[in-house]
Protein backbone atom coordinates (compact mmCIF):
# COMPACT_ATOMS: atom_id res chain seq x y z
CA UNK A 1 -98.75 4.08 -27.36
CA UNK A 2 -99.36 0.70 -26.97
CA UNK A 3 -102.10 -0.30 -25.23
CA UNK A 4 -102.66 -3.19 -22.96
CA UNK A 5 -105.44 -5.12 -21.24
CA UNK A 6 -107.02 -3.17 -18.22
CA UNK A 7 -104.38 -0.23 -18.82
CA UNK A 8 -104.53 3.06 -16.83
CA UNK A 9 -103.38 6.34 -18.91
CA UNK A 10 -102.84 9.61 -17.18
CA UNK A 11 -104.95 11.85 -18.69
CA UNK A 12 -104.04 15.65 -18.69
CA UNK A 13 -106.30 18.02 -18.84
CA UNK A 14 -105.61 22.12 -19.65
CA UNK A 15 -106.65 23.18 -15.96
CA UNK A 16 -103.18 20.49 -15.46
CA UNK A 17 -105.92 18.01 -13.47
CA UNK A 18 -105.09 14.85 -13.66
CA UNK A 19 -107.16 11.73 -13.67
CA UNK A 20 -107.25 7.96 -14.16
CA UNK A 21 -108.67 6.62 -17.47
CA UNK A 22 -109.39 3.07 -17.59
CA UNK A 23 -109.13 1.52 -21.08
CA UNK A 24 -110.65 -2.03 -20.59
CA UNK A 25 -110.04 -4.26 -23.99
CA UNK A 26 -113.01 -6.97 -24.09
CA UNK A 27 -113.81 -9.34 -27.24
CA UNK A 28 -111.40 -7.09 -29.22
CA UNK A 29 -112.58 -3.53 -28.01
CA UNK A 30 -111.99 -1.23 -25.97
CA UNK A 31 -114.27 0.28 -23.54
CA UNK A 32 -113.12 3.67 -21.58
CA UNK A 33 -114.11 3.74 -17.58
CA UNK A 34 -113.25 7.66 -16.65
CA UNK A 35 -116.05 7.42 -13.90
CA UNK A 36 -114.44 4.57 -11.71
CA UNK A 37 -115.22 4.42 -7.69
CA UNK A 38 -111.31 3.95 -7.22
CA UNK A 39 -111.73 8.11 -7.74
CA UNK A 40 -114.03 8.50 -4.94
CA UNK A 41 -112.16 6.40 -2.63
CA UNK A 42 -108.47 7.42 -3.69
CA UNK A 43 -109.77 11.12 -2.52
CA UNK A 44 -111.40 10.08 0.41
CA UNK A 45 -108.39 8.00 1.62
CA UNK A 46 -105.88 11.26 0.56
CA UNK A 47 -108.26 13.49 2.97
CA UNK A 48 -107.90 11.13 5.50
CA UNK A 49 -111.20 9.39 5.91
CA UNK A 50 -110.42 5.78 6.68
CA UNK A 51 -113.99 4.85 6.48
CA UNK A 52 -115.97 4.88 3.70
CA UNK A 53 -119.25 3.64 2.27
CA UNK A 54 -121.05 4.10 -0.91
CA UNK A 55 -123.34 2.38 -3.80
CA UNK A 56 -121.94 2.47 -7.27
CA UNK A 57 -123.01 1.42 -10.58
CA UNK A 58 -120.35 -1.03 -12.22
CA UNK A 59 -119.43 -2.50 -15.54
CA UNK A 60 -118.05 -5.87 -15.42
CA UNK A 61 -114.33 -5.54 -16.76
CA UNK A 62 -114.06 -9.27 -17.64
CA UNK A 63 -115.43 -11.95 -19.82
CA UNK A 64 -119.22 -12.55 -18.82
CA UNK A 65 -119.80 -16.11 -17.19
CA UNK A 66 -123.18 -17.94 -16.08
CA UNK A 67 -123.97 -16.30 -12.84
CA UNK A 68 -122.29 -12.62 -14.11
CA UNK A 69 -123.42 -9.91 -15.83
CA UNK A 70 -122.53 -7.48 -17.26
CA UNK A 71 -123.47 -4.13 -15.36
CA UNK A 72 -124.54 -4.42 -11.53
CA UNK A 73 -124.91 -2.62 -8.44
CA UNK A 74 -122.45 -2.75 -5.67
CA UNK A 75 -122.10 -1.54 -2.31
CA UNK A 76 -118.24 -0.14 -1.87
CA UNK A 77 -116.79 0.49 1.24
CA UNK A 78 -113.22 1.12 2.07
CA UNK A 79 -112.15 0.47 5.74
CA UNK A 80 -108.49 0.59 7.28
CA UNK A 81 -107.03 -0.61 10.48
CA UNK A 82 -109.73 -3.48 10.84
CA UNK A 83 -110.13 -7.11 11.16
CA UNK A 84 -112.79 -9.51 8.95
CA UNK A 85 -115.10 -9.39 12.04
CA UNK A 86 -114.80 -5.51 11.95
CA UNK A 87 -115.79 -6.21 7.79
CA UNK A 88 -118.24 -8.15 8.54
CA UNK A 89 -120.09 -6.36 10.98
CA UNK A 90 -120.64 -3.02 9.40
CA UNK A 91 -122.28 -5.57 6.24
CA UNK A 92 -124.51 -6.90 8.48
CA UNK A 93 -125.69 -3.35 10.03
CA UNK A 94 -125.99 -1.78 6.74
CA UNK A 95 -128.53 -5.11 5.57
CA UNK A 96 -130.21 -4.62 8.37
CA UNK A 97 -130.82 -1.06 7.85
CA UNK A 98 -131.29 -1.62 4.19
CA UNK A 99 -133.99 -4.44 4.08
CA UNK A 100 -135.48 -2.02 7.32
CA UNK A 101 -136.01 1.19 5.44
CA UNK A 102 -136.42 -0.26 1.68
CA UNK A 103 -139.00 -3.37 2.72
CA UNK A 104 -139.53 -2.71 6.71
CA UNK A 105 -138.28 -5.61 7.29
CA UNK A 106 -136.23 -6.60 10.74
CA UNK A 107 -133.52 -8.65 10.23
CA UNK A 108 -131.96 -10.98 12.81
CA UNK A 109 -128.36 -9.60 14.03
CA UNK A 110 -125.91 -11.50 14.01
CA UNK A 111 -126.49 -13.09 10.85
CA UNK A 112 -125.68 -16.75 11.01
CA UNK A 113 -122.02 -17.48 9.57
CA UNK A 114 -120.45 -21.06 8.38
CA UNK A 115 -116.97 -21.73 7.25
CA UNK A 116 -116.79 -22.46 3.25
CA UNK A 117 -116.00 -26.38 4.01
CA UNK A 118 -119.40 -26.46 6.00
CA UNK A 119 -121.19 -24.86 3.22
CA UNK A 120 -119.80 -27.59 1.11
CA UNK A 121 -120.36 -30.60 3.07
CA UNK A 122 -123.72 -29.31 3.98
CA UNK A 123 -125.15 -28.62 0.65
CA UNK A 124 -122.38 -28.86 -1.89
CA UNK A 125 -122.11 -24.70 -2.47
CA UNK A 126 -120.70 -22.05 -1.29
CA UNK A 127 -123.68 -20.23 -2.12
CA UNK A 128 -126.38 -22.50 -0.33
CA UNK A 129 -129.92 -22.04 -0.11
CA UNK A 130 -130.74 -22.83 3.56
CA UNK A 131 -134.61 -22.11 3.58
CA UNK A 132 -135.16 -25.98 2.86
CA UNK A 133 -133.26 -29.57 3.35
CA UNK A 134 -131.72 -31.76 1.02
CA UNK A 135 -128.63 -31.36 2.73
CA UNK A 136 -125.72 -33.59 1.78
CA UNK A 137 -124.76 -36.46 4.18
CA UNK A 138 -121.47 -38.33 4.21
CA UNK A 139 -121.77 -42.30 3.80
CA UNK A 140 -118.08 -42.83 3.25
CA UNK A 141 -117.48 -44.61 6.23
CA UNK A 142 -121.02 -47.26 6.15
CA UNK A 143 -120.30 -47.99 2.59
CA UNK A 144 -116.35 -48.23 2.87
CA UNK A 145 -116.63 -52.20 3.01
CA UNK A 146 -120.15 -52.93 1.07
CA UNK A 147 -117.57 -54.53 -2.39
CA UNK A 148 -119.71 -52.39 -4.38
CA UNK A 149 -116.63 -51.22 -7.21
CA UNK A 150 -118.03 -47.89 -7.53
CA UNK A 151 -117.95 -46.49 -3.49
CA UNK A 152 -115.02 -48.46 -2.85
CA UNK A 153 -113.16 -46.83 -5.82
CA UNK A 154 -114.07 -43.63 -5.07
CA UNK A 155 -112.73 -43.83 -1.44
CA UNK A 156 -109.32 -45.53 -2.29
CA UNK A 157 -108.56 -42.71 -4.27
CA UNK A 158 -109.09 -40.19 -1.68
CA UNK A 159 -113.04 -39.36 -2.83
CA UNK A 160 -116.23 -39.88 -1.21
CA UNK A 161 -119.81 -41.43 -0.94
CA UNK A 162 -122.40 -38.87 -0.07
CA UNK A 163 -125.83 -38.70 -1.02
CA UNK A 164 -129.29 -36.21 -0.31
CA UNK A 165 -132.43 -37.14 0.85
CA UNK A 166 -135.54 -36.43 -1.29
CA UNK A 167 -138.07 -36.62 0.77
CA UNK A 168 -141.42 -38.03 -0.55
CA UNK A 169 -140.56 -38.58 -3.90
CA UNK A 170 -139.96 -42.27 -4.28
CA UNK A 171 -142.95 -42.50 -6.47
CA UNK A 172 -141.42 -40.27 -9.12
CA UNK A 173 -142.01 -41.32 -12.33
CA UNK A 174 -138.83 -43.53 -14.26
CA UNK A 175 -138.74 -40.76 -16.89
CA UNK A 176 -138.10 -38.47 -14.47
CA UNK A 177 -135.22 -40.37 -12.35
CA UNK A 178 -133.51 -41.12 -15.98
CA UNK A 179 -133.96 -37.51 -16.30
CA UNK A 180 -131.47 -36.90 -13.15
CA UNK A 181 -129.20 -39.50 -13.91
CA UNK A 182 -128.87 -38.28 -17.33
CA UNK A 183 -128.19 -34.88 -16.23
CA UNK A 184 -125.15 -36.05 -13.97
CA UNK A 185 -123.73 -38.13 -16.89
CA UNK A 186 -124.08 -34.59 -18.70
CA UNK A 187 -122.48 -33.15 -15.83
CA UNK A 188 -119.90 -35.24 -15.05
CA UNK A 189 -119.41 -38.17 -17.02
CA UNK A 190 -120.46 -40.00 -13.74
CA UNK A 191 -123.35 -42.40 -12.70
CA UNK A 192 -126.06 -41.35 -10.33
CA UNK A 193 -127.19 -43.88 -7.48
CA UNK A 194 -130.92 -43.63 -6.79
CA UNK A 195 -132.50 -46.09 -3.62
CA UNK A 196 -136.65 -45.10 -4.00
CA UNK A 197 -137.99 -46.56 -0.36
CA UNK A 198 -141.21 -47.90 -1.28
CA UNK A 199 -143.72 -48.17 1.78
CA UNK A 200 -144.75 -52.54 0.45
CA UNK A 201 -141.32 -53.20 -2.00
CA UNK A 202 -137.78 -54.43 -1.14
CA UNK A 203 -135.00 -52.03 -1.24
CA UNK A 204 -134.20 -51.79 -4.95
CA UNK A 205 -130.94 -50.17 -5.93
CA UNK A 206 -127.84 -50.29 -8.38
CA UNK A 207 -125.84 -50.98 -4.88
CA UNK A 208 -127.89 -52.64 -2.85
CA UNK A 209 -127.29 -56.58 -3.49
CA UNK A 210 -123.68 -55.57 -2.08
CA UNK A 211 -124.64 -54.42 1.37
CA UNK A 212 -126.19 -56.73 4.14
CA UNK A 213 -128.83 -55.86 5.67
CA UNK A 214 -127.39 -54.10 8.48
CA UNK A 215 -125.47 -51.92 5.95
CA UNK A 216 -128.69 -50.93 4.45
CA UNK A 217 -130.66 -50.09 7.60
CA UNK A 218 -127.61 -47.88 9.29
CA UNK A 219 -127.41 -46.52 5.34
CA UNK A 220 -131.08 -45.55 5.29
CA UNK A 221 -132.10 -45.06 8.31
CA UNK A 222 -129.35 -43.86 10.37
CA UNK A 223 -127.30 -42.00 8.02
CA UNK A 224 -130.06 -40.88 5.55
CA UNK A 225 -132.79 -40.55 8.25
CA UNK A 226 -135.18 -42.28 5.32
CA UNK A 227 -138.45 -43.27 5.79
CA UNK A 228 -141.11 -45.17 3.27
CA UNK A 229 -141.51 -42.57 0.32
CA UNK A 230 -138.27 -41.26 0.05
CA UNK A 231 -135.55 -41.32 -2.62
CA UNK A 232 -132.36 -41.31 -1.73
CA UNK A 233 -129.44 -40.41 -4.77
CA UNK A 234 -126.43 -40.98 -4.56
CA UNK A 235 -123.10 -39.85 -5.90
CA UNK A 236 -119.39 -41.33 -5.34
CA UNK A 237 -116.26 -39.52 -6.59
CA UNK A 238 -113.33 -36.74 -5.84
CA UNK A 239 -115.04 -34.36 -3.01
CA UNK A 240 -115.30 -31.44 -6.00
CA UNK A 241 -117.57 -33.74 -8.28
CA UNK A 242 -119.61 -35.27 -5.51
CA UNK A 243 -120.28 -31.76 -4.45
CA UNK A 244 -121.03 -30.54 -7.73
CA UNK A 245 -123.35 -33.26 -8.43
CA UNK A 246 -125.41 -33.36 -5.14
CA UNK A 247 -125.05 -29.89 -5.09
CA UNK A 248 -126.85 -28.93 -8.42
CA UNK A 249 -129.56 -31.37 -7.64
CA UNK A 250 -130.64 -30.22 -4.35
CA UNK A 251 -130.63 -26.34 -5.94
């Protein structure tokens, strides 16, 4: 028999049972699966339950990568006839009851939703961390005329200009700011923009000799919402790397 990746063999037994063994070939072995939840729900769904719920230990069937591992806990549920509100909605109730009888904990129904593209102009995930700021705000249009090479390249080829707000850190040290910018270059092969707003000292930035004065006020203060002891960064590129960038830094 030749076997193939993620292959399912029929499997008879002498009582003539028959099951579903899962041969799963990762980094050149094989690992066998006989206690899958596709069982549970494939018999559920024969008896004619159309609604089903359970928590199953799982084994990753794939190549590991930085935010997976391995083995993990999932809640399963099978539903038919139903819409993603209907989906949706018995996840939030089983939270709620979760968090209630594990930590006593009350949580807040419904819980709040946002589309994937608000997630990403927001915070530059689709995994964001909402219990603090830093959000991302779009400059594109302020900067779109400055002649500063860098934003104006960005937007003529479809990107954008977007930078986060670090509130009360424009007196970070230099090692550490070289320390960001060197982790973008890392990153991305791109350059960082950092604008420190020091309570006594002009504006000094990469970008700013570029911009009037006008620009920079409806940059910093309007747009940014900075105030004396900030430090604003900056990143200009595709949509993907400025939300990568920006992204990573405010997590």
């Amino acid at each position: 028999m030749r076997l193939r990746h993620r292959c399912l063999v029929r499997v008879h037994r002498k009582v003539q049972e028959i099951i579903w063994y899962r041969l799963v070939f990762i980094r050149e072995v094989f690992y066998g699966l006989p206690q899958s939840p596709q069982l549970y729900k494939q018999l559920l769904m024969c008896s004619g339950y159309d609604r089903y719920i359970q928590i199953a230990r799982c084994f990753r069937d794939e190549d590991l990568r930085a935010d997976r591992q391995p083995e993990f806990t999932q809640i399963d549920m099978e539903l038919s006839f139903v819409d993603v509100d209907d989906v949706i909605d018995v996840n939030e109730r089983y939270l709620a009851f979760l968090f209630k009888e594990v930590l006593d904990v009350d949580v807040k129904l419904p819980i709040q939703r946002i589309t994937w593209q608000e997630a990403m102009d927001r915070f530059g995930s689709d995994k964001p961390d909402m219990r603090f700021g830093m959000e991302l705000h779009d400059v594109s249009d302020i900067v779109k005329d400055c002649g500063f090479g860098v934003f104006t390249g960005a937007l003529e080829n479809g990107g954008s200009v977007r930078g986060i707000n670090a509130e009360g850190q424009s007196a970070m040290p230099r090692k550490k700011i070289d320390k960001l910018v060197e982790f973008v270059k890392v990153m991305v092969q791109k350059v960082l923009h950092t604008l420190p707003l020091q309570r006594t000292e002009p504006r000094k930035s990469s970008f700013a000799k570029f911009m009037t004065d006008e620009e920079m006020d409806a940059l910093v203060k309007a747009a940014m919402d900075g105030k004396p002891g900030d430090l604003l960064l900056f990143a200009a590129d595709k949509n993907k790397v400025v939300y990568d960038v920006l992204g990573a830094l405010a997590s």
